[in-house]
Protein backbone atom coordinates (compact mmCIF):
# COMPACT_ATOMS: atom_id res chain seq x y z
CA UNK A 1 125.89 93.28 146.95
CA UNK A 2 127.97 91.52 150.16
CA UNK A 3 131.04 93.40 151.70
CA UNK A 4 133.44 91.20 150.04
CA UNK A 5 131.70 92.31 146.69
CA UNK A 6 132.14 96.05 147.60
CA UNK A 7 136.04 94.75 148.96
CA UNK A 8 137.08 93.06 146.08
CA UNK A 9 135.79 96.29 143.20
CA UNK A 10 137.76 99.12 145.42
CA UNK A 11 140.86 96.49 144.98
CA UNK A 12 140.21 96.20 141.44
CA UNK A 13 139.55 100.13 140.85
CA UNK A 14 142.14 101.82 142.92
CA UNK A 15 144.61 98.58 141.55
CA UNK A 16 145.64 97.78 145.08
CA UNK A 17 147.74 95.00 146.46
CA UNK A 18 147.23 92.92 149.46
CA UNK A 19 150.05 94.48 150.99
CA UNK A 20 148.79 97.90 150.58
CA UNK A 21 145.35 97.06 152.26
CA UNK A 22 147.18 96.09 154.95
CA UNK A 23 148.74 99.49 155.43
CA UNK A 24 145.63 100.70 154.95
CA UNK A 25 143.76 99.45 157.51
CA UNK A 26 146.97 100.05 159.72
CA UNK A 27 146.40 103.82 159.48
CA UNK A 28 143.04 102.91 161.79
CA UNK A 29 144.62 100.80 163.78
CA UNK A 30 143.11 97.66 162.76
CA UNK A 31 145.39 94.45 162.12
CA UNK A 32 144.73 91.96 159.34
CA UNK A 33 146.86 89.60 157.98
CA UNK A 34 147.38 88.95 154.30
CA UNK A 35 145.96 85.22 154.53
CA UNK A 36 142.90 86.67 156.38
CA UNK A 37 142.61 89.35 153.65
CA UNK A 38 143.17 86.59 151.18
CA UNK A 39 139.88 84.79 152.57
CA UNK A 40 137.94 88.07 151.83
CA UNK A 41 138.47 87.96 147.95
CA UNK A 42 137.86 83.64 147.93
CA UNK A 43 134.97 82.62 145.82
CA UNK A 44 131.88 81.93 148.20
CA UNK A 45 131.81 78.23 147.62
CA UNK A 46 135.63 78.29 148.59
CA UNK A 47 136.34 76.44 151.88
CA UNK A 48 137.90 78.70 153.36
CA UNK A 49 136.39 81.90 152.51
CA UNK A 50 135.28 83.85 155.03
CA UNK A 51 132.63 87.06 155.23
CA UNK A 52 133.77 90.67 154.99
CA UNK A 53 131.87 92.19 158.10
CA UNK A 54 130.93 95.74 158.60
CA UNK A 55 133.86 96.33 161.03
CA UNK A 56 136.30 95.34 158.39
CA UNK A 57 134.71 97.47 155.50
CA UNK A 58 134.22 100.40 158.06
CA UNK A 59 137.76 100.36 159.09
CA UNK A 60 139.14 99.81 155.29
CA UNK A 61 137.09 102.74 154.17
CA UNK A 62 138.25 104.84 157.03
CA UNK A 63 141.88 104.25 156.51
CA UNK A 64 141.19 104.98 152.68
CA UNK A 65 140.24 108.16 153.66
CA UNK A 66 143.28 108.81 155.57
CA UNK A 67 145.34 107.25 152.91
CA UNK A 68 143.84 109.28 150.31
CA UNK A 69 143.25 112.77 151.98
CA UNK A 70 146.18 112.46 155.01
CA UNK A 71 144.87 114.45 158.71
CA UNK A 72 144.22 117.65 159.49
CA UNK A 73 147.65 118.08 160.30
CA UNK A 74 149.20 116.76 157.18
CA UNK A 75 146.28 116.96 154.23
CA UNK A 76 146.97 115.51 150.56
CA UNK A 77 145.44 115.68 147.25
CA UNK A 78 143.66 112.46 146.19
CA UNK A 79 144.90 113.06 142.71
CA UNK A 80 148.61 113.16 143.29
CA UNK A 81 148.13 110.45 145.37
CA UNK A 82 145.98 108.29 143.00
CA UNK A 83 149.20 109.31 140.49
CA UNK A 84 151.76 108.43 142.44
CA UNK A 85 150.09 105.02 142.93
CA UNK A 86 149.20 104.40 139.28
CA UNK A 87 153.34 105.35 138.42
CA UNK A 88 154.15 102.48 141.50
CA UNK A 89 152.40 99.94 140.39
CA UNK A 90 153.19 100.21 136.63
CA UNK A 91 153.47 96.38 134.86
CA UNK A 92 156.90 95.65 133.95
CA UNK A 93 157.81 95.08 130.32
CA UNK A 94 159.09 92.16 129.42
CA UNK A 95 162.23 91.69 126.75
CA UNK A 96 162.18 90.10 123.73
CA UNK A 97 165.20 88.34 123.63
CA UNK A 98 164.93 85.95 120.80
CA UNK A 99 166.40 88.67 117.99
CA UNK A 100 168.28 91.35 119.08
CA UNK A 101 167.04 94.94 117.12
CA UNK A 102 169.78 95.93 114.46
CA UNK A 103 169.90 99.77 113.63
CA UNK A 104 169.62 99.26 109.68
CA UNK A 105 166.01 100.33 108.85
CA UNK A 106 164.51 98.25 105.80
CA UNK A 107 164.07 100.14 102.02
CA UNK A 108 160.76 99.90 101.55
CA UNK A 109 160.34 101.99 98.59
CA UNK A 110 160.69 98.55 95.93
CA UNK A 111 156.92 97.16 97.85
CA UNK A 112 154.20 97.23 95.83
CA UNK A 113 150.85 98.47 96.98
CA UNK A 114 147.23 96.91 95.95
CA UNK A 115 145.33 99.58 96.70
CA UNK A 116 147.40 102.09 94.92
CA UNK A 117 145.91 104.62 92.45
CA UNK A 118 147.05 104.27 89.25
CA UNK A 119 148.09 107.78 87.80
């Protein structure tokens, strides 16, 4: 398993953006921009892909930590912090706007059921 491999699963599991991992690894000091990042998660035969190195990982990791836990001076829960990320990054629901929902609720009580007992 490369770096990028190890990259691209802590993206997927702790559902983070590019933009995030560029905090991130700002916490450590370490600058990256989002098309560089974006050559990290490329497909290996992609032209421009290019190799996650140790320094990268190292320093991503690192700043997770910080992220996650905050210093000595300022310490977090990983939990609430996990949370508050999962709330952020909630999908958006989309509208149906092809019939708009009337209040009246149907009479179903004229249906008739197949698998009803017969009394």
């Amino acid at each position: 398993m490369t770096n990028n491999d190890v990259l691209k699963k802590l993206r997927v599991a702790l559902r983070l953006r590019d933009d995030e991992i560029v905090e991130i690894l700002a916490l450590v000091d370490f600058k990256i921009s989002k098309s560089e990042l974006g050559a990290l998660f490329r497909n290996e035969d992609h032209p421009n892909y290019r190799e996650c190195g140790d320094q990268i990982l190292r320093n991503f990791l690192n700043g997770l930590v910080l992220h996650l836990r905050g210093t000595k001076e300022n310490p977090l829960i990983p939990g609430e912090v996990l949370l508050k990320m999962k709330t952020k990054s909630k999908p958006k629901q989309t509208q149906n706007k092809s019939k708009p929902k009337s209040n009246k609720q149907a009479d179903l009580s004229y249906v008739k059921y197949k698998n009803k007992k017969k009394s």
